[in-house]
Protein backbone atom coordinates (compact mmCIF):
# COMPACT_ATOMS: atom_id res chain seq x y z
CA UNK A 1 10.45 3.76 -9.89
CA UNK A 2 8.38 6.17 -7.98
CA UNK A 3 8.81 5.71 -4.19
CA UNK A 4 5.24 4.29 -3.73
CA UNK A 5 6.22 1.64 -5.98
CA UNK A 6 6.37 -1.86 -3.79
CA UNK A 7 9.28 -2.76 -5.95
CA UNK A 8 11.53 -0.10 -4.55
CA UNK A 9 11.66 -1.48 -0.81
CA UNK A 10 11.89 -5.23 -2.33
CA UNK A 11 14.99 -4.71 -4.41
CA UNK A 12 16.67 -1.32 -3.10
CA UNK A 13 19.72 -3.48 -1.41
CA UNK A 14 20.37 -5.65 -4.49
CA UNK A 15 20.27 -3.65 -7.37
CA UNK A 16 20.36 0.43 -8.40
CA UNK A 17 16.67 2.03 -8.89
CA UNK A 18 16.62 5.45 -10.01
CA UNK A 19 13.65 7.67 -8.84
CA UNK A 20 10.73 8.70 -10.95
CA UNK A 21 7.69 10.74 -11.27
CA UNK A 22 4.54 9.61 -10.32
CA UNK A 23 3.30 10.51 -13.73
CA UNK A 24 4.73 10.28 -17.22
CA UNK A 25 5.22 14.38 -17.36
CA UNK A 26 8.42 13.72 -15.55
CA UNK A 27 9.88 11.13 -17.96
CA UNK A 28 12.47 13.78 -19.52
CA UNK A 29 13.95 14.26 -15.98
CA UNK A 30 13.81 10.75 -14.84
CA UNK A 31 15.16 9.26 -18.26
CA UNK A 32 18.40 11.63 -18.23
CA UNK A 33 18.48 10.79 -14.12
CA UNK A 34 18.08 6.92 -15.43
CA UNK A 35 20.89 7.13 -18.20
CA UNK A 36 23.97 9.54 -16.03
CA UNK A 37 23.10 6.10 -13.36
CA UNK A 38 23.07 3.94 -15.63
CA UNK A 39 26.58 5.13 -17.58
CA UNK A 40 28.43 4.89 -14.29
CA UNK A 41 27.64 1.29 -13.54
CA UNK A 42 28.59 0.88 -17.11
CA UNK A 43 31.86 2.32 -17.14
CA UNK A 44 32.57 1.50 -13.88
CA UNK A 45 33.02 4.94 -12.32
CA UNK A 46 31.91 4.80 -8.71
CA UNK A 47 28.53 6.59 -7.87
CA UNK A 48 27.99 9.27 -5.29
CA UNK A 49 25.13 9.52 -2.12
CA UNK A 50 22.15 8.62 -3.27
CA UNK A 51 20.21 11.88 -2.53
CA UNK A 52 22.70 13.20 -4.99
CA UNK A 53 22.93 10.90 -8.08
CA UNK A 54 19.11 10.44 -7.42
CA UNK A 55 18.48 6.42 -6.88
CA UNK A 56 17.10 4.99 -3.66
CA UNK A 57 19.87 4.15 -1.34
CA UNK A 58 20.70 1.13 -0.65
CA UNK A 59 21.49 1.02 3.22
CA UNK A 60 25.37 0.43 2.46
CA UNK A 61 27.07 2.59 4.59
CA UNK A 62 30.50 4.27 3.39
CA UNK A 63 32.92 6.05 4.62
CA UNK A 64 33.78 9.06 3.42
CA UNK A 65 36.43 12.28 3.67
CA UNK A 66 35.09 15.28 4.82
CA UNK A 67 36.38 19.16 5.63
CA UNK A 68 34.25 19.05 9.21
CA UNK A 69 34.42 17.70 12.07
CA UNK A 70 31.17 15.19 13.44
CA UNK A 71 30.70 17.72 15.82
CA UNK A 72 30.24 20.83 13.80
CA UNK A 73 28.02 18.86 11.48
CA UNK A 74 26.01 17.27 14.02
CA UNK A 75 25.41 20.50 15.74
CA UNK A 76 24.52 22.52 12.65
CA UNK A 77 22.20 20.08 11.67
CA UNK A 78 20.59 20.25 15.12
CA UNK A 79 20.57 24.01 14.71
CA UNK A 80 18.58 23.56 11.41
CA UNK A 81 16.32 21.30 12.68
CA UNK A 82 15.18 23.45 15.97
CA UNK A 83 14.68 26.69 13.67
CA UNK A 84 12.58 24.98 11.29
CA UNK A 85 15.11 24.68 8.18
CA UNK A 86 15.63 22.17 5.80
CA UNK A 87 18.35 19.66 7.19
CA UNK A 88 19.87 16.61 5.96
CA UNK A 89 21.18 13.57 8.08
CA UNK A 90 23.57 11.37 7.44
CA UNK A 91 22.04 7.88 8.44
CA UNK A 92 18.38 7.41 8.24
CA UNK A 93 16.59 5.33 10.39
CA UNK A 94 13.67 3.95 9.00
CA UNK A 95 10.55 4.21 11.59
CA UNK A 96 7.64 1.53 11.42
CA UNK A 97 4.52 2.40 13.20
CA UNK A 98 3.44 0.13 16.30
CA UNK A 99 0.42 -1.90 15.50
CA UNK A 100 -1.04 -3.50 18.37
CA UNK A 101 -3.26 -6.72 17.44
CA UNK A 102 -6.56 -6.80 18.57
CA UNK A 103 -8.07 -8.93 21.22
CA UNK A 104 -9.35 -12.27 20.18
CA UNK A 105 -13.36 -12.70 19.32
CA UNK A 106 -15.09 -13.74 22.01
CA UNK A 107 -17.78 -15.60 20.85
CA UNK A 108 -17.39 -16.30 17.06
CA UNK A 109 -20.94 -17.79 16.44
CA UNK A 110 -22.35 -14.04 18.13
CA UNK A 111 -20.35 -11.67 15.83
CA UNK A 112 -20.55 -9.88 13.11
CA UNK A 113 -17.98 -10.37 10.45
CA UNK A 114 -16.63 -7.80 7.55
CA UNK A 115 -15.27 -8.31 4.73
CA UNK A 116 -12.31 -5.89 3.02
CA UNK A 117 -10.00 -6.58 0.79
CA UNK A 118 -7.04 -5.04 -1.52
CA UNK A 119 -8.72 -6.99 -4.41
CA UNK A 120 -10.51 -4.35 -5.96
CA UNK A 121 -13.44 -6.37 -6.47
CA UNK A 122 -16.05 -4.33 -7.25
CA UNK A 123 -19.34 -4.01 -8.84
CA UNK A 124 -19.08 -4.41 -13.31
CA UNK A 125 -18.25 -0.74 -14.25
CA UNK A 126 -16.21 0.08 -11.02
CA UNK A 127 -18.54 3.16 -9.94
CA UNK A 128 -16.64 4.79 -7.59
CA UNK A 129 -13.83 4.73 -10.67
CA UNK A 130 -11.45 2.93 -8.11
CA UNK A 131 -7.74 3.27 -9.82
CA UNK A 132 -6.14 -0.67 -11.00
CA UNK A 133 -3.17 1.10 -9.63
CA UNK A 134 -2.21 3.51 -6.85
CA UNK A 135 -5.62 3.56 -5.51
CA UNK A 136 -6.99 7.07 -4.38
CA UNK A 137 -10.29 5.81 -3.14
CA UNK A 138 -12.27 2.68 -2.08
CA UNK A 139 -15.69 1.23 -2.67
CA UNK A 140 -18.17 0.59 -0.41
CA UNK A 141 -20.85 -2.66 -1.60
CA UNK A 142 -24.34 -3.79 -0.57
CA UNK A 143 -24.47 -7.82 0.50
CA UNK A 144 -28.16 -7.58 1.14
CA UNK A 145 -29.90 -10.92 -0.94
CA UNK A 146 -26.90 -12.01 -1.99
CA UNK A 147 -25.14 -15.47 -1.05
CA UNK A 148 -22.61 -15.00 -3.66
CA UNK A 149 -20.65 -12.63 -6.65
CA UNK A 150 -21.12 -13.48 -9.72
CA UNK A 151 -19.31 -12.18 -12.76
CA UNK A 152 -22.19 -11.01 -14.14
CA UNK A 153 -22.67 -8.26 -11.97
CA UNK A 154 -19.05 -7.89 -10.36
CA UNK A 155 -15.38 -7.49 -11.84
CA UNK A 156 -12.03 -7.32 -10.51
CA UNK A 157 -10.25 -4.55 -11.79
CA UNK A 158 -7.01 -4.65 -9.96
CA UNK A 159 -4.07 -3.64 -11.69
CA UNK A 160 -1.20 -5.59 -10.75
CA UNK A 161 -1.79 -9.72 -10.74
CA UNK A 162 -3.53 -12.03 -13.50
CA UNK A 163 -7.11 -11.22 -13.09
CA UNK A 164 -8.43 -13.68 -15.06
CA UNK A 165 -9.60 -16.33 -12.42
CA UNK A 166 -10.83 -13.00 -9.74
CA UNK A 167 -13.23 -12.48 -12.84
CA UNK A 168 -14.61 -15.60 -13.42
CA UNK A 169 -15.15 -16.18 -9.67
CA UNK A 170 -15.40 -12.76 -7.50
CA UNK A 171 -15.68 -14.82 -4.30
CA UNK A 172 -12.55 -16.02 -4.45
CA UNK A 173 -11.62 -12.68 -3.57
CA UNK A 174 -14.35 -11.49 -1.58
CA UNK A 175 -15.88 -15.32 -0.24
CA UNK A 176 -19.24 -14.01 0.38
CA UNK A 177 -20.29 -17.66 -0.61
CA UNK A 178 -18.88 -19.07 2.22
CA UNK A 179 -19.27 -16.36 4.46
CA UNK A 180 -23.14 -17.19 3.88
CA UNK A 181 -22.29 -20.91 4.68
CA UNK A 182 -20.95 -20.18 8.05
CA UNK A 183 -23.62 -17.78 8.53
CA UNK A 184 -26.22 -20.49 8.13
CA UNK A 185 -24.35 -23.19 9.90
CA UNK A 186 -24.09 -21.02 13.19
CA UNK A 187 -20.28 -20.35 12.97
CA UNK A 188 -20.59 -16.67 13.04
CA UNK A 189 -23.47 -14.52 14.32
CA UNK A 190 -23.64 -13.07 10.56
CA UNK A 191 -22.21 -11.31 7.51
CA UNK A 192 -21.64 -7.45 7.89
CA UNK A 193 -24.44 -5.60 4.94
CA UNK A 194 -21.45 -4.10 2.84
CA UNK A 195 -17.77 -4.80 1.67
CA UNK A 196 -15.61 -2.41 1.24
CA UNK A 197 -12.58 -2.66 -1.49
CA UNK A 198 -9.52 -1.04 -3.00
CA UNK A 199 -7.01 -1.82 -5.39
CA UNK A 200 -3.84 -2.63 -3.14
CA UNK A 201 -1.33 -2.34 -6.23
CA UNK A 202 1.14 0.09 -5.98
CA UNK A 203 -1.14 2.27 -3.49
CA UNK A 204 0.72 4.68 -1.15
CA UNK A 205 1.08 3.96 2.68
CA UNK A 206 -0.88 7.22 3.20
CA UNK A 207 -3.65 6.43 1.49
CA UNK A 208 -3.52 2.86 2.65
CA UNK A 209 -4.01 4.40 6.52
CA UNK A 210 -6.81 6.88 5.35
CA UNK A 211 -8.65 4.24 3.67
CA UNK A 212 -8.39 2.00 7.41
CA UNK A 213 -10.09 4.90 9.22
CA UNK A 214 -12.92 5.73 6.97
CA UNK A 215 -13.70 2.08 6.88
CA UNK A 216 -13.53 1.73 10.38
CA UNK A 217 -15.47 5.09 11.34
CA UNK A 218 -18.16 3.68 8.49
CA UNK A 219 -18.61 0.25 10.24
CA UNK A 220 -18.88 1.85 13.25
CA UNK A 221 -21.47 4.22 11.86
CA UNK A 222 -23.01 0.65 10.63
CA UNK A 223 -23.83 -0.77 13.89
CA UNK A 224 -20.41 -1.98 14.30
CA UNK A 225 -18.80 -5.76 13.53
CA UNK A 226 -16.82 -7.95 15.91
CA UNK A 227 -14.07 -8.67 13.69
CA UNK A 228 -12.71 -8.58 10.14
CA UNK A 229 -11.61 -10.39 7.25
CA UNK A 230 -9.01 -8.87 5.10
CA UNK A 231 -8.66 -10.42 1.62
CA UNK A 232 -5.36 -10.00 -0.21
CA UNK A 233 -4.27 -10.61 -3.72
């Protein structure tokens, strides 16, 4: 699997996944990666560090023999590190970013609500040429006039669940039909003039965070919303 792959962090500890490509011009390497792995667990023959043999580790920690001391290798690495070289560490710590929630809505039948999602709901054709899998890009889609999506003139082209019941109804994706309910009931002060979707399915953290600023700098350039709903698949 390629390291983008959701996959890789949902089964890394319980079974062996050998790294890939992103593309298919990399099979020859990854296959012959995939089958010196594969003949270990076979025979039985134990497998070295994972940076080595070329799977994801697995966070088991072993102990091992080595020539140097922790010392020396701690402050070489250090050394590395502070003149800009390429250094390797011995127990990685994986780092999550803080996100702070936002503060409640005030005043839910005054605000403006928009509507994202991962869906990749978009308009029949997919314009922008949104990817079913490891999105590059997202859409951005009028709402003005309409009360709901039809399949008629929107699709669902996202590459990694059963699409079958996004197509016949789009708003059970993106509910613009009962976003336009609450609208005319009084429950929120309206419906934001666009949507903006993606394809969530195998789509890279990075691109994940670009996508979350654009759309928030464009909604801003919008006249702004008071909160959002984010649809998921």
């Amino acid at each position: 699997m390629h390291e983008d792959n959701p996959g890789v962090d949902l089964f890394r500890k319980r079974v062996r996944i050998v790294r890939s490509g992103r593309t298919g011009r990399s099979m020859e390497d990854d296959l012959t990666r995939l089958a010196t792995v594969g003949l270990k667990l076979a025979n039985g023959t134990p497998l070295g560090p994972a940076r080595e043999e070329g799977y994801f580790a697995t966070g088991i920690v072993q102990n091992t023999l080595t020539s140097s001391r922790a010392v020396d290798r701690a402050v070489s690495m250090l050394l590395r590190k502070v003149s800009g070289e390429p250094f390797q560490t011995e127990m990685s710590i994986p780092r999550y970013e803080p996100v702070i929630p936002s503060p409640a809505i005030g005043d839910l039948a005054r605000a403006t609500i928009v509507l994202v999602t991962e869906g990749a709901v978009v308009p029949q054709g997919n314009p922008d040429r949104i990817e079913p899998w490891g999105a590059t890009r997202f859409g951005r889609y009028g709402l003005e006039g309409l009360t709901d999506l039809t399949p008629d003139t929107f699709d669902c082209i996202h590459g990694g669940i059963d699409t079958t019941f996004a197509k016949a109804d789009p708003d059970r994706i993106v509910p613009v039909d009962v976003m336009r309910q609450l609208e005319q009931d009084g429950r929120i002060g309206g419906l934001f003039p666009f949507f903006y979707a993606t394809s969530g399915g195998g789509t890279p953290m990075p691109s994940a965070e670009r996508f979350a600023r654009e759309i928030f700098a464009d909604i801003q350039r919008g006249g702004g919303a008071g909160g959002a709903i984010l649809t998921a698949t």
